[in-house]
N, C-alpha and C. Protein backbone atom coordinates (compact mmCIF):
# COMPACT_ATOMS: atom_id res chain seq x y z
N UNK A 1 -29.47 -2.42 60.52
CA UNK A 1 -29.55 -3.23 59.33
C UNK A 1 -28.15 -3.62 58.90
N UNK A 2 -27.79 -4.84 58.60
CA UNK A 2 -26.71 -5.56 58.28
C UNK A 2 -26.43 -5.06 56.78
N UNK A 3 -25.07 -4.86 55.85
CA UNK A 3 -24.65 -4.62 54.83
C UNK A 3 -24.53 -6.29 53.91
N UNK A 4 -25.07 -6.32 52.74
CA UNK A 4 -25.03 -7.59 52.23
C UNK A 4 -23.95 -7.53 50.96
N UNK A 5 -23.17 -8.36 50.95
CA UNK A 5 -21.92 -8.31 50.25
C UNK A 5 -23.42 -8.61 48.85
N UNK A 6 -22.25 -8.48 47.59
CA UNK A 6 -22.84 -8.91 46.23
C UNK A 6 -23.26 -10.33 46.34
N UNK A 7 -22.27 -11.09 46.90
CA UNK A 7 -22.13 -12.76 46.57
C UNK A 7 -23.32 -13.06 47.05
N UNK A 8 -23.93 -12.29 48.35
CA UNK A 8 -24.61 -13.37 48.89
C UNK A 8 -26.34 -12.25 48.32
N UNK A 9 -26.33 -11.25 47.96
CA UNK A 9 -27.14 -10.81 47.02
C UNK A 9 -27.49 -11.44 46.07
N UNK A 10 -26.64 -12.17 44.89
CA UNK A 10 -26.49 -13.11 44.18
C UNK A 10 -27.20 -14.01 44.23
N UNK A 11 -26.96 -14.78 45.80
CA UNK A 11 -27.20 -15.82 45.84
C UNK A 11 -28.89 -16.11 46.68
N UNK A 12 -29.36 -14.45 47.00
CA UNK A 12 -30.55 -14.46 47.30
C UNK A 12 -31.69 -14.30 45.54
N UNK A 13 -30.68 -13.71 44.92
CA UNK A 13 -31.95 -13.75 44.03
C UNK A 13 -32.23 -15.52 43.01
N UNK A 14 -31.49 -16.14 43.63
CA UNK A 14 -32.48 -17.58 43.13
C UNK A 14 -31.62 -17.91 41.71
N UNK A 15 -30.99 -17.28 41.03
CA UNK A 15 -30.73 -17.82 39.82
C UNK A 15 -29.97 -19.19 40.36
N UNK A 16 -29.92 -20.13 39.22
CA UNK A 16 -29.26 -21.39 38.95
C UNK A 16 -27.98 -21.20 38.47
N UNK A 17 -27.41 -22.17 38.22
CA UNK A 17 -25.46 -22.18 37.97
C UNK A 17 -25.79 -21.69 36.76
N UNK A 18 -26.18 -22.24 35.96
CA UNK A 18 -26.35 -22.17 34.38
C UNK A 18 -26.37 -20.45 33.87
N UNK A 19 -27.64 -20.10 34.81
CA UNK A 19 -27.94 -18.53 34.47
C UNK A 19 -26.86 -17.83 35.02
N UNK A 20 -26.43 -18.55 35.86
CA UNK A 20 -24.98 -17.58 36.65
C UNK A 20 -23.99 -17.32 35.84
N UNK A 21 -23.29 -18.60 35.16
CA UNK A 21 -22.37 -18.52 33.95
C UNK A 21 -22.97 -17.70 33.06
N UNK A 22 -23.80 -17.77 32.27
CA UNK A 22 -24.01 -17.26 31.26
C UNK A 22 -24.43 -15.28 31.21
N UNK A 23 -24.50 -14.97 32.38
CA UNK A 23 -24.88 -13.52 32.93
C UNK A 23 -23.15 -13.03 33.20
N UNK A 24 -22.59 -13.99 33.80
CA UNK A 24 -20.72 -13.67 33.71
C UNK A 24 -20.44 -13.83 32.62
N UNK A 25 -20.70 -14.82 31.56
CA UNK A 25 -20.13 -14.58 30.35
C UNK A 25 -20.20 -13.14 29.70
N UNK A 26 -21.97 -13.21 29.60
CA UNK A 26 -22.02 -11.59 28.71
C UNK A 26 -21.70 -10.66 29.63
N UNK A 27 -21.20 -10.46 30.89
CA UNK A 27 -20.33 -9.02 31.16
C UNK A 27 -19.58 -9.05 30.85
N UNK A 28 -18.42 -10.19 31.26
CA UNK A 28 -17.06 -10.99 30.19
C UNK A 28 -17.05 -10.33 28.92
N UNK A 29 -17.91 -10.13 28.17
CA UNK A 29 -17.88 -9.79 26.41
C UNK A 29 -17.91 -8.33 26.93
N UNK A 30 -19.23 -8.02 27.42
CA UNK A 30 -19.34 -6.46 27.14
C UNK A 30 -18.23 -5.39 27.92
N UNK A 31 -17.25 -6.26 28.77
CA UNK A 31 -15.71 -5.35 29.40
C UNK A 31 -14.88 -5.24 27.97
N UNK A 32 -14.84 -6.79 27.69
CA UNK A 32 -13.71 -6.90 26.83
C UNK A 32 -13.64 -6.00 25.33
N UNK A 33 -15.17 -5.92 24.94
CA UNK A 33 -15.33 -4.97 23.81
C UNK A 33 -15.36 -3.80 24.44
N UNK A 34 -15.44 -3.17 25.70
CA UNK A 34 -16.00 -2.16 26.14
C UNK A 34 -14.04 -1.25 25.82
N UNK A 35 -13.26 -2.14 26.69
CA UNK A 35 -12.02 -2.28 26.53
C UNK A 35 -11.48 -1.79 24.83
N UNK A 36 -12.23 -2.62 23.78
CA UNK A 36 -11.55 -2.72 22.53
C UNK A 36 -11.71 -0.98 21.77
N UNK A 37 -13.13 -0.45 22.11
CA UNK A 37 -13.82 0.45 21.76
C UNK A 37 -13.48 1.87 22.57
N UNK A 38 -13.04 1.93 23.96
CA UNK A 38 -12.88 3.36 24.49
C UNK A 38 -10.94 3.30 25.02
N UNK A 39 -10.41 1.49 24.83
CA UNK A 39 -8.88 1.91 24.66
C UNK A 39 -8.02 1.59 24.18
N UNK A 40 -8.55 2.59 22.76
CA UNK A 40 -7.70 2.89 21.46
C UNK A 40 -6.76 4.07 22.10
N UNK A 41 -6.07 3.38 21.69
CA UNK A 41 -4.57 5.02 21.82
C UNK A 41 -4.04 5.96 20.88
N UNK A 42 -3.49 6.89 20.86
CA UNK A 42 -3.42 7.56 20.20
C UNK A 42 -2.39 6.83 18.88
N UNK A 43 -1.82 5.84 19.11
CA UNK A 43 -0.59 5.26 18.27
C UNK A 43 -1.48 4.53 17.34
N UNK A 44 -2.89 4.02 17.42
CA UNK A 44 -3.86 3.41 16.25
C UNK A 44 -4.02 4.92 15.70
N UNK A 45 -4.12 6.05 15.93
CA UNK A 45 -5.01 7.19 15.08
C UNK A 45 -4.01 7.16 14.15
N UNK A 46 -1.87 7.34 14.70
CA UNK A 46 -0.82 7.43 13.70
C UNK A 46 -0.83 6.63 12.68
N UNK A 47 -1.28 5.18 13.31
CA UNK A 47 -0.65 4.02 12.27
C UNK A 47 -2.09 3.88 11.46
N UNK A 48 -3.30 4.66 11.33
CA UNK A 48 -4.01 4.42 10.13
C UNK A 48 -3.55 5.61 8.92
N UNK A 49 -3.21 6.92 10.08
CA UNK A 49 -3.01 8.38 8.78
C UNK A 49 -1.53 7.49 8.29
N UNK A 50 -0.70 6.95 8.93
CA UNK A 50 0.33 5.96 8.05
C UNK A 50 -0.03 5.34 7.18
N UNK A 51 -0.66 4.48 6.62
CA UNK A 51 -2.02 3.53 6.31
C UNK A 51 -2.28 4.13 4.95
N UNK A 52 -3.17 5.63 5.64
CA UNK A 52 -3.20 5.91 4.43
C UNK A 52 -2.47 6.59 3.33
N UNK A 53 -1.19 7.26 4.04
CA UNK A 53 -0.28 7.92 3.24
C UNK A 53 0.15 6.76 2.79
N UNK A 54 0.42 5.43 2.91
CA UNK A 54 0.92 4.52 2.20
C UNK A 54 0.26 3.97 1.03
N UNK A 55 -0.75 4.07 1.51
CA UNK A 55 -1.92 3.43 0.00
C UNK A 55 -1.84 4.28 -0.93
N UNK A 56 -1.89 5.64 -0.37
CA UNK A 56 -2.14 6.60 -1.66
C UNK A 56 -0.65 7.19 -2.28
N UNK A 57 0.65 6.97 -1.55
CA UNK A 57 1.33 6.76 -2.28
C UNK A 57 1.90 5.77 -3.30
N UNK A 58 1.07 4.57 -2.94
CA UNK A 58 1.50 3.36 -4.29
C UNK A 58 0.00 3.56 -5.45
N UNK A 59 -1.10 4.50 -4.86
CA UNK A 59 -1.62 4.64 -5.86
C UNK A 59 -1.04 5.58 -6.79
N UNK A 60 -0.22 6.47 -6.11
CA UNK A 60 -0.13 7.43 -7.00
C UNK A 60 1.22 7.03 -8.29
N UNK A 61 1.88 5.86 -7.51
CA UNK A 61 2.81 5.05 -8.48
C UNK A 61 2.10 4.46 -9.25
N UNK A 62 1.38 3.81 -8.80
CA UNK A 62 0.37 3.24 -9.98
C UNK A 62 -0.28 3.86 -11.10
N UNK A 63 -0.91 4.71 -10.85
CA UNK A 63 -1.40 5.87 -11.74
C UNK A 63 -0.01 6.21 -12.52
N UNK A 64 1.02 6.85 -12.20
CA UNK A 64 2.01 7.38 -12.98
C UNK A 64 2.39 5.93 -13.64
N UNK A 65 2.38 5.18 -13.03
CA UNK A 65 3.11 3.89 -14.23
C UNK A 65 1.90 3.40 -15.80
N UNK A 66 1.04 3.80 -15.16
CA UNK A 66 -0.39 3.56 -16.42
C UNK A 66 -0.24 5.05 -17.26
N UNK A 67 0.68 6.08 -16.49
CA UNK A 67 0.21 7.10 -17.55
C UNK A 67 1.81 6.82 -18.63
N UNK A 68 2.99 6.48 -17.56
CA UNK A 68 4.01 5.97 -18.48
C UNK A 68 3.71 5.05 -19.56
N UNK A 69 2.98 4.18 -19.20
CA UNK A 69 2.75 2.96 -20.83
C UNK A 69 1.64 4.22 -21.72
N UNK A 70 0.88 4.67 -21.11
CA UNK A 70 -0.26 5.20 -21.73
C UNK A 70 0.54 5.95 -23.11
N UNK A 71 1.93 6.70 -22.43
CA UNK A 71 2.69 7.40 -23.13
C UNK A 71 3.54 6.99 -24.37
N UNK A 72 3.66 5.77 -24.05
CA UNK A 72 4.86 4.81 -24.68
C UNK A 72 4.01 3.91 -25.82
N UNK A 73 2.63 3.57 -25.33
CA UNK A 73 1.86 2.96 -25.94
C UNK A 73 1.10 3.82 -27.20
N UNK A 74 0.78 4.79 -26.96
CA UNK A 74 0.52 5.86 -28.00
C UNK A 74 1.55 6.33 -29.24
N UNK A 75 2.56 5.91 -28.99
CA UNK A 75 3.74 6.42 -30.11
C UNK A 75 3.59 4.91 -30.72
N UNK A 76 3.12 3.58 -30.79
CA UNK A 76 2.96 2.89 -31.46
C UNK A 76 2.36 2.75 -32.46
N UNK A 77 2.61 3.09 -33.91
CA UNK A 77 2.07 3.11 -34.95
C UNK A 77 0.61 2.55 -35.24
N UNK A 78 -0.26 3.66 -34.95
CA UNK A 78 -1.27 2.80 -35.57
C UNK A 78 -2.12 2.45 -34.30
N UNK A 79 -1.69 2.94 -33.20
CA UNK A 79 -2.19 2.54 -32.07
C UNK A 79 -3.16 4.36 -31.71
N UNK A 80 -2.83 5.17 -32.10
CA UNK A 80 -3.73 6.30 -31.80
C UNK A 80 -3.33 6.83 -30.25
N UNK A 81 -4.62 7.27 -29.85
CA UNK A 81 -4.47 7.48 -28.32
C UNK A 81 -4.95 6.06 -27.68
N UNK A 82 -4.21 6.13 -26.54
CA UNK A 82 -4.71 4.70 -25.39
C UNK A 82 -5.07 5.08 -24.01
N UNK A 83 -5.84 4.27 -23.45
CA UNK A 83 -5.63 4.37 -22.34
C UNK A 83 -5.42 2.84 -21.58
N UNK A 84 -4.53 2.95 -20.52
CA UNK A 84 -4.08 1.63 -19.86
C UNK A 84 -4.32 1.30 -18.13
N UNK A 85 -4.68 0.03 -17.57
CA UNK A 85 -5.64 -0.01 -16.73
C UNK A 85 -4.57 -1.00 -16.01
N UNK A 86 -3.97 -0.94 -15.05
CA UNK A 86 -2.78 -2.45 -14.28
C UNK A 86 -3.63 -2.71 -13.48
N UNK A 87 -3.90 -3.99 -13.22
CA UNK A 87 -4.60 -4.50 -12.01
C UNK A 87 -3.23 -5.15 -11.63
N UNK A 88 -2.91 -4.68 -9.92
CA UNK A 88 -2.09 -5.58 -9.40
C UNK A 88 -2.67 -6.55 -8.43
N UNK A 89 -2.10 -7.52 -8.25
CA UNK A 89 -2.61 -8.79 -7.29
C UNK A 89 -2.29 -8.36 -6.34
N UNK A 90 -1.13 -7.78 -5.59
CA UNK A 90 -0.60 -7.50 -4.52
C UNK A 90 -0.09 -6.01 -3.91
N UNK A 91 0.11 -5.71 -3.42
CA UNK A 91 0.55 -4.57 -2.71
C UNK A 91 1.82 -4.03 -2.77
N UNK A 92 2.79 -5.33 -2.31
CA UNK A 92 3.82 -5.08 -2.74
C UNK A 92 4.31 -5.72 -1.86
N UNK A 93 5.66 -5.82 -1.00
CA UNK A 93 6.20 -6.71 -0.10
C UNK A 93 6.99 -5.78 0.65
N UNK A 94 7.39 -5.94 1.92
CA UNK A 94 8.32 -4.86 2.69
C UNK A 94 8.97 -6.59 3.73
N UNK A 95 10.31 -6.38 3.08
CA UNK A 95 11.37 -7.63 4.16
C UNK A 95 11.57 -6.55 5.21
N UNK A 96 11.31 -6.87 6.38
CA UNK A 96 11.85 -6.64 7.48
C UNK A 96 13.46 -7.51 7.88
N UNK A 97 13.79 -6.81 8.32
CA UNK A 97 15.71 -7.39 9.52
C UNK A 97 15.02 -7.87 10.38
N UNK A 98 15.60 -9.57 10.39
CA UNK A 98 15.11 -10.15 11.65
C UNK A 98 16.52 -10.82 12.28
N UNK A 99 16.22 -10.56 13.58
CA UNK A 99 17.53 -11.49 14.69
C UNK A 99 16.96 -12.45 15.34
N UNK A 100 17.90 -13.59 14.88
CA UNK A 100 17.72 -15.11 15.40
C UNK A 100 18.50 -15.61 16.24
N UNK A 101 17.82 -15.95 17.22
CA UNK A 101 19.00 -16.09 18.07
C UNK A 101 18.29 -17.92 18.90
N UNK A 102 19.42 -18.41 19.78
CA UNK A 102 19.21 -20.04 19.85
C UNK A 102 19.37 -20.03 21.24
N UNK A 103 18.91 -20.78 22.06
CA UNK A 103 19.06 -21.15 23.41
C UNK A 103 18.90 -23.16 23.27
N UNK A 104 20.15 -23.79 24.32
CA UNK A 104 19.98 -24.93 24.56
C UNK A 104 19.31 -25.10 25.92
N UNK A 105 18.60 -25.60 26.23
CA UNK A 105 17.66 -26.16 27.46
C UNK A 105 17.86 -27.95 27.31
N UNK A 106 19.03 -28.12 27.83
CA UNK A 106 19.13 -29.44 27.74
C UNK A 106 19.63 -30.21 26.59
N UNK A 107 18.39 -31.30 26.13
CA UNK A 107 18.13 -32.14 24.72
C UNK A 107 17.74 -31.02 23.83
N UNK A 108 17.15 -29.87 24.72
CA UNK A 108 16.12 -29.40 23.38
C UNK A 108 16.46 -27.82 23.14
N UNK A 109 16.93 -27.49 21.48
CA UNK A 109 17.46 -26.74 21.33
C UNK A 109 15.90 -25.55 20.60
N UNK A 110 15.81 -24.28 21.24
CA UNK A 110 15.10 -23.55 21.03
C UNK A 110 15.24 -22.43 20.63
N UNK A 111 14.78 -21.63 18.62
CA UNK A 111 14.88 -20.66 18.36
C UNK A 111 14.15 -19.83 18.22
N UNK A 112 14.59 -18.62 18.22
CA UNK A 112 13.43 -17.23 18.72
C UNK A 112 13.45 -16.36 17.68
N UNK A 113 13.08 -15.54 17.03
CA UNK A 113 13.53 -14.35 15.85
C UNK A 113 12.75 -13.31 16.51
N UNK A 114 13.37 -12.34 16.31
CA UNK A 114 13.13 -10.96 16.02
C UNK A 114 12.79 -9.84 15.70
N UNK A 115 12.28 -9.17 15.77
CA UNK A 115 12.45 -8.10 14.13
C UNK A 115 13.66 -7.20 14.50
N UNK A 116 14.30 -6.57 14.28
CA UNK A 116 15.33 -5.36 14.36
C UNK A 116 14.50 -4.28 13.63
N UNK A 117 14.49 -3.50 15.27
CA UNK A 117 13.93 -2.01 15.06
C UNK A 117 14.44 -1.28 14.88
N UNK A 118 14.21 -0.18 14.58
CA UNK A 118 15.19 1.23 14.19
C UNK A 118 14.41 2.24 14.96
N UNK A 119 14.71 3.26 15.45
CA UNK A 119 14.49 4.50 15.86
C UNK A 119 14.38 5.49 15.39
N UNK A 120 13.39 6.19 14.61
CA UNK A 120 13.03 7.21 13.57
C UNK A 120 13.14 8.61 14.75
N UNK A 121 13.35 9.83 13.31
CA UNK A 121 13.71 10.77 14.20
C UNK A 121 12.53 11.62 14.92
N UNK A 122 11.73 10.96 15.09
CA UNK A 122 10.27 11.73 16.38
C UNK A 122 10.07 10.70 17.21
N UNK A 123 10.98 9.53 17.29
CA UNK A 123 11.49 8.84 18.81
C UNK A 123 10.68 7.69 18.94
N UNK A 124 9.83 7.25 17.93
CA UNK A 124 9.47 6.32 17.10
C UNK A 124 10.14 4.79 17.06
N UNK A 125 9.91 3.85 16.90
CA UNK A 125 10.67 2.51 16.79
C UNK A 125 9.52 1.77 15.23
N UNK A 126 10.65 1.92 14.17
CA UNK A 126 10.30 1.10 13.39
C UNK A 126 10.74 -0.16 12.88
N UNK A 127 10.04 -1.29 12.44
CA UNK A 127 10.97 -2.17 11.93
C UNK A 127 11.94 -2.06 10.48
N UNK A 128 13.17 -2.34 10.55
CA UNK A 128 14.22 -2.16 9.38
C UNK A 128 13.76 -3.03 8.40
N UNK A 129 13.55 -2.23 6.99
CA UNK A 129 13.11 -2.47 5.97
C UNK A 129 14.77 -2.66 5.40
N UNK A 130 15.01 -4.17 5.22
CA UNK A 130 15.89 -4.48 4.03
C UNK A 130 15.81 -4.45 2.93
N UNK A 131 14.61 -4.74 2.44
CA UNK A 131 14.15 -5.10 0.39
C UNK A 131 12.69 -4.58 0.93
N UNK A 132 12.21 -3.62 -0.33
CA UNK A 132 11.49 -3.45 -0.67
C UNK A 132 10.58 -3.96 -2.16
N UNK A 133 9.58 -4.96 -1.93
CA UNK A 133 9.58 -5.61 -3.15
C UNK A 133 8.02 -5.14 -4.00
N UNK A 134 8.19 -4.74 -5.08
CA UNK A 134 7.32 -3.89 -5.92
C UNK A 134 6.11 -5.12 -6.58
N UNK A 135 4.79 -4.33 -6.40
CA UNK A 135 3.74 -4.95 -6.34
C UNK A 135 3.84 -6.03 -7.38
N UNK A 136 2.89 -7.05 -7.11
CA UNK A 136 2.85 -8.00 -8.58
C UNK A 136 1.53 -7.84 -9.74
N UNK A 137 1.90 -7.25 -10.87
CA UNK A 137 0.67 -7.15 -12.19
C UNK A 137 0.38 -8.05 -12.15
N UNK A 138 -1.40 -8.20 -11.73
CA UNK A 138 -2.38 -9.82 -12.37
C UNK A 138 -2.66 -9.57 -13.93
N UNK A 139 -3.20 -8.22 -14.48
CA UNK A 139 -3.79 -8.22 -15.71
C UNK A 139 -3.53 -6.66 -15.89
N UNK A 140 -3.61 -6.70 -17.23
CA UNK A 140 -3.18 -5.39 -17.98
C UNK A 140 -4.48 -4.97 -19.03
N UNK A 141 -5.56 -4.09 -19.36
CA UNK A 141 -5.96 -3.65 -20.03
C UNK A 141 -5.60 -2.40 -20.74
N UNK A 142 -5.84 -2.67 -22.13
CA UNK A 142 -5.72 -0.93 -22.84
C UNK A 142 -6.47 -1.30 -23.87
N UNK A 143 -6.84 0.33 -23.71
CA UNK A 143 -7.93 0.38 -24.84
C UNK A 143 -6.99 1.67 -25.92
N UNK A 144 -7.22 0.99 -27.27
CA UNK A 144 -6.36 2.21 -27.89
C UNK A 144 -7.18 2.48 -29.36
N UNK A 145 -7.10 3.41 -29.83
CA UNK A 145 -7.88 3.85 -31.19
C UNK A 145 -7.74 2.71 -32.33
N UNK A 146 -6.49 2.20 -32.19
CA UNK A 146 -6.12 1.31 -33.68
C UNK A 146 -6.53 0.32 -32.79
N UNK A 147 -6.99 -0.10 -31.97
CA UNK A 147 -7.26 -1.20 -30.96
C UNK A 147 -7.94 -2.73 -32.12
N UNK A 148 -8.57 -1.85 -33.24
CA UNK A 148 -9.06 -2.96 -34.04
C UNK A 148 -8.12 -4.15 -34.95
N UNK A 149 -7.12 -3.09 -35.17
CA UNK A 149 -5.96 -3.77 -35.74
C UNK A 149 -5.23 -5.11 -35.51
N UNK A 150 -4.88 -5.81 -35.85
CA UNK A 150 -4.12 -6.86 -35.29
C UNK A 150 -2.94 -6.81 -35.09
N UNK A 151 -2.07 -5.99 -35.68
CA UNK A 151 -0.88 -6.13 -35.85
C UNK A 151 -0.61 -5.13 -34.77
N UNK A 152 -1.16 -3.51 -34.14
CA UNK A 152 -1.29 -2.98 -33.10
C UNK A 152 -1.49 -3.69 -32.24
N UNK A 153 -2.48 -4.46 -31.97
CA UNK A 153 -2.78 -5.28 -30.77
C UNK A 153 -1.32 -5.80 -30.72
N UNK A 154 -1.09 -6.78 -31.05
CA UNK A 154 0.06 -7.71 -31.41
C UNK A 154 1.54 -6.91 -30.66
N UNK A 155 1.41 -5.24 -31.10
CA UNK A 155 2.63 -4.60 -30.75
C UNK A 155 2.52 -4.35 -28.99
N UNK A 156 0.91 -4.06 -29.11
CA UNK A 156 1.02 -3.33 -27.64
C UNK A 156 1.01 -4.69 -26.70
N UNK A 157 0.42 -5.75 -26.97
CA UNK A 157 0.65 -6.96 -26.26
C UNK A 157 2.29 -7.30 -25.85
N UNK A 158 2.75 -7.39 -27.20
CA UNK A 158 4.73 -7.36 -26.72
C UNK A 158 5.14 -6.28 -25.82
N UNK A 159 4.57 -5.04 -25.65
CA UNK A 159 5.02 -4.03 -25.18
C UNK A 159 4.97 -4.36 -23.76
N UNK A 160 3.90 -4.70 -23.40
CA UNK A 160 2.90 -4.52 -22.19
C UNK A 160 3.96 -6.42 -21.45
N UNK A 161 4.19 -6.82 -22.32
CA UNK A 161 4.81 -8.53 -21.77
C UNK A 161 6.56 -7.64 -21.33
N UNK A 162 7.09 -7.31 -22.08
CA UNK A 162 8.40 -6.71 -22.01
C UNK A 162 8.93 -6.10 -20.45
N UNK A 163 7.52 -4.88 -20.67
CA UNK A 163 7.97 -4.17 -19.86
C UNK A 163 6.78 -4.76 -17.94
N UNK A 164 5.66 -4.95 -18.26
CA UNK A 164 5.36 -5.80 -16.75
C UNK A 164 5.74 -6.98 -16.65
N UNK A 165 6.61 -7.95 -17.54
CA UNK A 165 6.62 -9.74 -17.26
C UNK A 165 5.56 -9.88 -16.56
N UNK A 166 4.26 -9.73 -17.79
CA UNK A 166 3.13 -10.10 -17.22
C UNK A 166 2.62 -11.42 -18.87
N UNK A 167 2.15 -12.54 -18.77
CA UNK A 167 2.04 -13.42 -19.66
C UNK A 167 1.17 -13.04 -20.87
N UNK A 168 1.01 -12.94 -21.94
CA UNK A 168 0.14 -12.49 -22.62
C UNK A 168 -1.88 -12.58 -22.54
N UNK A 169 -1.35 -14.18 -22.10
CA UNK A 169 -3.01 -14.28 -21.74
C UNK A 169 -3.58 -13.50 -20.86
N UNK A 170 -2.50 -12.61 -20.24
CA UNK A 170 -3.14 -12.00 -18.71
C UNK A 170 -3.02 -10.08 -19.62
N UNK A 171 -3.25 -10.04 -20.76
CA UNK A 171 -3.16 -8.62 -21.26
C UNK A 171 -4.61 -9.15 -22.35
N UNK A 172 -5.10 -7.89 -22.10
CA UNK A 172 -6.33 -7.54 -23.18
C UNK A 172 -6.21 -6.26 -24.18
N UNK A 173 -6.44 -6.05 -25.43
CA UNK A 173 -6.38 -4.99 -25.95
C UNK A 173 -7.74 -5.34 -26.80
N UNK A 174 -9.06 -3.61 -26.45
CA UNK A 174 -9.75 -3.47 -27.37
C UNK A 174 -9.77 -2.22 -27.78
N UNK A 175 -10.58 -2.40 -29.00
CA UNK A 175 -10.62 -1.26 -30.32
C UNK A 175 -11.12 0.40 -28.85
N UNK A 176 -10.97 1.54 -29.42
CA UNK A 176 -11.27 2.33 -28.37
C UNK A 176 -13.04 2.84 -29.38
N UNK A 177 -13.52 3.55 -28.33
CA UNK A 177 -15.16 4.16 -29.08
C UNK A 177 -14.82 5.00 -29.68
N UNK A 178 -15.59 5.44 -30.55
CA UNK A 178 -15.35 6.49 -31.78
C UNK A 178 -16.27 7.35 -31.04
N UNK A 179 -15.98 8.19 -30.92
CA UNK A 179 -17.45 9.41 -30.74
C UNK A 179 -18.22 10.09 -32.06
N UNK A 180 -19.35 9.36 -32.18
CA UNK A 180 -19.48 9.60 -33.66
C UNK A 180 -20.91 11.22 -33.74
């Protein structure tokens, strides 16, 4: 008995071009995800526990900066106890060092950039953080005991513009609940 290559296996079972493509396509998909799903490396497991030590360290700035006004906002006459809520729009910004560099090919002059890496001490390559730029406040809530007041409102609104250069329309102050 003769050995029959695939191709011509293939080409005994009758399918048409059409079904041919489309049976290569979906193996096509199911390598390429097969690929996405069993080769992850160990450098995705680092760069999410990175990930998350990063999030939860700007939460935890965050939190301390709401308990700073919370603090500052409470010694305002008339304002009672508060509590204060920052919604930021953004995250924050990290400039990377970039190298630019130019090549002539003739007429046509072609530029390339960079990033400039650094070498951390567990042998690591990170990109060089020049400016680090601190998140941007969309809106500011506080709720404070004298919250009914106007002239409190009025203070903690200036307070809250001063210290986030955040616009007034983008700050809310209401009365706080009484527990009756």
């Amino acid at each position: 008995m003769k050995k029959k290559g695939w191709v011509s296996w293939w080409k005994e079972q009758g399918a048409n071009q059409k079904e041919r493509v489309v049976i290569l396509f979906c193996v096509g998909i199911f390598l390429f995800m097969a690929n996405g799903i069993f080769g992850k490396t160990d450098s995705s497991a680092e760069n999410t526990e990175e990930e998350t030590v990063t999030v939860m360290a700007q939460t935890g700035q965050e939190q301390a900066l709401e308990e700073r006004l919370e603090a500052v906002f409470s010694q305002v006459a008339g304002a009672g106890r508060v509590e204060v809520m920052v919604y930021f729009q953004t995250d924050g910004e990290l400039v990377v060092a970039e190298e630019e560099s130019s090549q002539t090919r003739g007429e046509d002059m072609e530029k390339t950039t960079q990033t400039v890496l650094m070498e951390t001490g567990s042998g690591r390559q990170e990109p060089l953080v020049v400016q680090q730029k601190a998140p941007q406040v969309e809106g500011v809530l506080i709720v404070a005991q004298g919250g009914s007041d106007a002239r409190v409102q009025q203070a903690l609104i200036a307070g809250a513009q001063a210290l986030l250069g955040v616009p007034a329309h983008k700050i809310a102050v209401f009365p706080m609940e009484t527990a009756q």
